[in-house]
Protein backbone atom coordinates (compact mmCIF):
# COMPACT_ATOMS: atom_id res chain seq x y z
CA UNK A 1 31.20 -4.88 -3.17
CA UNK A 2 27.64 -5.67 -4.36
CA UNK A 3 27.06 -4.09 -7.42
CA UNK A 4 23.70 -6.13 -8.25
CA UNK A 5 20.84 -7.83 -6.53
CA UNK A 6 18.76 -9.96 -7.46
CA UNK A 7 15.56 -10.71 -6.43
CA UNK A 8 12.84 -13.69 -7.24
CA UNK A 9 9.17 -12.69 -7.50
CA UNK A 10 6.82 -15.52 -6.16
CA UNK A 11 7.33 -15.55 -2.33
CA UNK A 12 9.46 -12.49 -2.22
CA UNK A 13 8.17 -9.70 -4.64
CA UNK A 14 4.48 -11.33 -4.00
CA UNK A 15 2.79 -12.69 -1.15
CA UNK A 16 1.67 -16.13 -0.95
CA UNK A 17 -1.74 -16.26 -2.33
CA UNK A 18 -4.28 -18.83 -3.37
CA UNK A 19 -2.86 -21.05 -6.25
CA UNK A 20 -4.95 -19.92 -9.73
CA UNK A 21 -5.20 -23.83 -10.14
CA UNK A 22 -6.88 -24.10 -6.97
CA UNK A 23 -9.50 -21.15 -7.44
CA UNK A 24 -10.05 -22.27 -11.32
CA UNK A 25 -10.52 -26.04 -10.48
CA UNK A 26 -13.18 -24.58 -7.26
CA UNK A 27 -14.80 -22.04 -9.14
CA UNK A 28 -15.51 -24.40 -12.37
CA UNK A 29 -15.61 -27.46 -10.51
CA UNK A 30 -12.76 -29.32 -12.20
CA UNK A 31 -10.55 -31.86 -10.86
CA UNK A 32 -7.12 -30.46 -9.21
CA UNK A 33 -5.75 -33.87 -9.25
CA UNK A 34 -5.41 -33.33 -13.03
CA UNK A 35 -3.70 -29.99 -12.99
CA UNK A 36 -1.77 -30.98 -10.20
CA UNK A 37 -0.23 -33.56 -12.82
CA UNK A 38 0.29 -31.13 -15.04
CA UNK A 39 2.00 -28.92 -13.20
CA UNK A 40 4.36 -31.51 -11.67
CA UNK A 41 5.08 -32.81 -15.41
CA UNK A 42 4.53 -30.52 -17.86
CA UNK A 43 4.90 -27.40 -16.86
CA UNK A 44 8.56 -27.22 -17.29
CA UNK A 45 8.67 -27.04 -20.96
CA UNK A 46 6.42 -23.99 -21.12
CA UNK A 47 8.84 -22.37 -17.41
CA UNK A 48 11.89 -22.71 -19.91
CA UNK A 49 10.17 -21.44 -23.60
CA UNK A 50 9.74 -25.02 -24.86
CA UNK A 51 5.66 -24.34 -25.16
CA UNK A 52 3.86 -22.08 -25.64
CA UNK A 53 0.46 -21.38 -22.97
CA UNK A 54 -1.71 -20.01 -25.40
CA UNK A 55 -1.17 -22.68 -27.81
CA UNK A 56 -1.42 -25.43 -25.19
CA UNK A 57 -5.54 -23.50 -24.27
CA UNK A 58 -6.35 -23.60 -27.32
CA UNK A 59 -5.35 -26.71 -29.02
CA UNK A 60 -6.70 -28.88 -25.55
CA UNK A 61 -10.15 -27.67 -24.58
CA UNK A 62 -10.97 -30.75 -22.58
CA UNK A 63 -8.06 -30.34 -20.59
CA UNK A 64 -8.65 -26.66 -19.41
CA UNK A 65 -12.94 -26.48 -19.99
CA UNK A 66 -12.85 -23.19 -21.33
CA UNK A 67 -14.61 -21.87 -24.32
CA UNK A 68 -13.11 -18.38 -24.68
CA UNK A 69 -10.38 -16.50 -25.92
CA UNK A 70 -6.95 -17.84 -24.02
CA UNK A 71 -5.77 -14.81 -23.76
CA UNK A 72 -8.92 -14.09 -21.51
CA UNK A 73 -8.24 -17.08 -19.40
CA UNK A 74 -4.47 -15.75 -19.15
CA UNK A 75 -6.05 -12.44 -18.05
CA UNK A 76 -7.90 -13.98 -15.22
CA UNK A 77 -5.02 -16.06 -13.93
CA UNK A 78 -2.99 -13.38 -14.10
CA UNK A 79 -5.00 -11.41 -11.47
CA UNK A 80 -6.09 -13.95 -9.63
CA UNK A 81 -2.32 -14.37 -8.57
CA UNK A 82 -1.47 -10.41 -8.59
CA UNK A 83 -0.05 -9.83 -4.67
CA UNK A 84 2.31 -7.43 -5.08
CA UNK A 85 4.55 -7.11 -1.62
CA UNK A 86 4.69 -2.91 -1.74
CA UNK A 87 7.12 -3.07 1.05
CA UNK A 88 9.41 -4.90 -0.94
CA UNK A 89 8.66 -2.85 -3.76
CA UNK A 90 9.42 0.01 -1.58
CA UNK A 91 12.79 -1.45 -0.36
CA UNK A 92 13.67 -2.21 -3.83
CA UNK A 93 12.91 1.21 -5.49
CA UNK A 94 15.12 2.29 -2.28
CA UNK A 95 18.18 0.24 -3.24
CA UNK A 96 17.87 1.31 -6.88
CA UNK A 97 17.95 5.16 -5.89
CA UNK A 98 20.97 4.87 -3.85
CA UNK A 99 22.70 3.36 -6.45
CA UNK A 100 22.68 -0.31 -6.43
CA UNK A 101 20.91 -2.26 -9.47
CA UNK A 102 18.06 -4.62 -8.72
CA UNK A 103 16.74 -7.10 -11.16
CA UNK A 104 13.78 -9.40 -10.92
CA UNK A 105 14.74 -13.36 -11.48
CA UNK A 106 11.71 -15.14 -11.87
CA UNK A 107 10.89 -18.68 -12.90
CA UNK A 108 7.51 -17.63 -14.92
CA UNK A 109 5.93 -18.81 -18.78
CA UNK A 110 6.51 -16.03 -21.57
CA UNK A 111 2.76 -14.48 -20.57
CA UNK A 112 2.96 -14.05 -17.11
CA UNK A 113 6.72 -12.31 -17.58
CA UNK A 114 5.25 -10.03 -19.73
CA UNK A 115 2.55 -8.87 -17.05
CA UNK A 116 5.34 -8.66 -14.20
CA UNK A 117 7.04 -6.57 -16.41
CA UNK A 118 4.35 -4.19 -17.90
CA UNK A 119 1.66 -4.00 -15.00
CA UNK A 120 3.22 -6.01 -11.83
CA UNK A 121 6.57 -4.33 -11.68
CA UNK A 122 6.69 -1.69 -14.66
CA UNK A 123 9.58 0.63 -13.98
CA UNK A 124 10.85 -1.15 -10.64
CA UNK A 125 13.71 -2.93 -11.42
CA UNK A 126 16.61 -2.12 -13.60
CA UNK A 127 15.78 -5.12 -15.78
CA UNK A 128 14.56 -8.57 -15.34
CA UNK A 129 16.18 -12.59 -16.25
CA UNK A 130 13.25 -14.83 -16.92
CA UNK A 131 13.60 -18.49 -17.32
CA UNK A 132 11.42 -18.74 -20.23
CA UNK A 133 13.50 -16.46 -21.79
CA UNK A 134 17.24 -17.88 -20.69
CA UNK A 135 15.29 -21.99 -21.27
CA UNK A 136 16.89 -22.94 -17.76
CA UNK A 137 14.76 -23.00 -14.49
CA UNK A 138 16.38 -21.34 -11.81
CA UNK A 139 17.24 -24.55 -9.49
CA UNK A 140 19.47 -25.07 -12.81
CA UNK A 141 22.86 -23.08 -11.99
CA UNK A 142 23.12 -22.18 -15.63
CA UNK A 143 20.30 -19.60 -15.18
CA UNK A 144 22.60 -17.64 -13.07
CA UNK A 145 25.53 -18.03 -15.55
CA UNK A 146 23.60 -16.78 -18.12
CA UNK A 147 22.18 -13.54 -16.18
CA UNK A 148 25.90 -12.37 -14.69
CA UNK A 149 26.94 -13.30 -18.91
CA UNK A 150 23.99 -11.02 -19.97
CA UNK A 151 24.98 -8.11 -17.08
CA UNK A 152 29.09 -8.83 -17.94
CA UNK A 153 27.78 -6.84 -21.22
CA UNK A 154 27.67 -3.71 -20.05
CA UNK A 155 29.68 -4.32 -16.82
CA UNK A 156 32.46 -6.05 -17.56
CA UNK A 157 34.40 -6.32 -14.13
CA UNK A 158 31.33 -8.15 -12.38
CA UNK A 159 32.33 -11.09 -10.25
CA UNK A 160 29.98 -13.61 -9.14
CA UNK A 161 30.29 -12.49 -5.57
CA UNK A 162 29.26 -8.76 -6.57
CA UNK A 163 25.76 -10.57 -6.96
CA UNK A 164 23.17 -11.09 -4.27
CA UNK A 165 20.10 -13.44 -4.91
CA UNK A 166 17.18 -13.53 -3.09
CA UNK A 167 14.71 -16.49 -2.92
CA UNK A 168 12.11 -18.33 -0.98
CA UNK A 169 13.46 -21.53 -2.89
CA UNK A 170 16.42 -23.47 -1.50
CA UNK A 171 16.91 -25.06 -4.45
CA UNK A 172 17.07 -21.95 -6.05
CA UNK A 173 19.34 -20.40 -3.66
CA UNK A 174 21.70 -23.84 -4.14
CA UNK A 175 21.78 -22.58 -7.59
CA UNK A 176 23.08 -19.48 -7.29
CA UNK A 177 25.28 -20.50 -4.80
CA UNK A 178 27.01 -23.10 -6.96
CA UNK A 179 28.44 -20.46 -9.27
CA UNK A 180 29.97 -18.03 -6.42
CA UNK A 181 26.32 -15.63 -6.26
CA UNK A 182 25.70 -15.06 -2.76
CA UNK A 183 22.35 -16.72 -2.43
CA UNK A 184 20.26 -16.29 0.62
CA UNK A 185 16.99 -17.84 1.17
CA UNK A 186 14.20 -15.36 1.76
CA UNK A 187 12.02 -15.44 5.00
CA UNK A 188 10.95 -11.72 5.33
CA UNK A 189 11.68 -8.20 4.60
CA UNK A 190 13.67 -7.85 8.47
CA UNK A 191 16.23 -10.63 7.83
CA UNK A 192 16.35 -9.23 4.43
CA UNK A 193 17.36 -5.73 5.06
CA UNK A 194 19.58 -6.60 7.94
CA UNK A 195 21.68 -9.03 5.42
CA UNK A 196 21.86 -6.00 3.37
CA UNK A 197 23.15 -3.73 5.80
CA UNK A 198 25.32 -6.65 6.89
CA UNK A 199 27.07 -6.40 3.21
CA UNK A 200 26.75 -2.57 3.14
CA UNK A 201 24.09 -1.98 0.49
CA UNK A 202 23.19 1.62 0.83
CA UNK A 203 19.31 1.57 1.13
């Protein structure tokens, strides 16, 4: 019996939108080859709470060209990438009413967490396992041993296989599946909802 889902943000809870590095790099005429780089190197540490975002504006101006507060320039990525998928929403808020839990799993820096929680998805999920809080990234399969460990607190009984996981990362999914989490790799709300009727999730 599913007693919790599980559900990624970036490709699922969002739709794909322009990358902020892409707009920033256009918009200030900067070169993406560099934050490509970055982002293919780097930006691990700050995914699993190694570093911290603000710290890394502030203490490399040449690297990001911006004068201002970071917290500004945090504020402006932030929105740039807000594309909240209301039907999932919807769906989810659904799920939650008829009983089943739903929790956001997201692969995001301490910053943007806190804006899914507080202005993306405030008061739509049950809770929410970030990777910058756990220090694993979510192709890591000890990101989902940690999240059923943190839910096993108040629900002791929960098996693996009481947990769905939805992503639009096989990697991710991989990940979940190694540990017994029934992973499914996310293509659209249709096959999504008909997997959940599939497993009798009341929605």
């Amino acid at each position: 019996m599913t007693n919790v889902i599980l559900f990624d943000a970036d490709g699922v809870m969002t739709h794909q939108q322009q990358r902020f590095t892409t707009y920033y790099t256009n918009r200030y005429k900067l070169d993406l080859a560099t934050f490509t780089k970055f982002f293919e190197t780097d930006w691990k540490d700050f995914v699993t709470g190694k570093k911290d975002l603000k710290e890394h504006i502030k203490n490399n101006p040449d690297f990001w060209q911006w004068s201002g507060e970071p917290s500004e320039l945090l504020k402006l990525w932030f929105e740039t990438e807000d594309a909240r998928n209301y039907t999932m929403i919807k769906l989810v808020k659904k799920i939650r009413a008829s009983g089943t839990a739903c929790y956001l799993a997201t692969e995001q820096e301490q910053y943007r967490a806190d804006y899914m929680k507080n202005v993306m998805f405030q008061n739509v999920f049950d809770g929410y396992f970030v990777t910058a809080d756990i220090g694993y990234k979510k192709s890591d399969h000890r990101f989902f041993e940690t999240a059923v460990a943190q839910l096993r607190q108040t629900n002791p009984e929960l098996d693996m296989n009481d947990v769905i996981f939805f992503d639009d990362s096989q990697s991710k999914v991989d990940a979940a599946i190694a540990v017994g989490i029934d992973g499914i790799l996310f293509d659209g709300i249709e096959s999504a909802t008909s997997k959940l009727k599939a497993t009798n999730v009341p929605f």
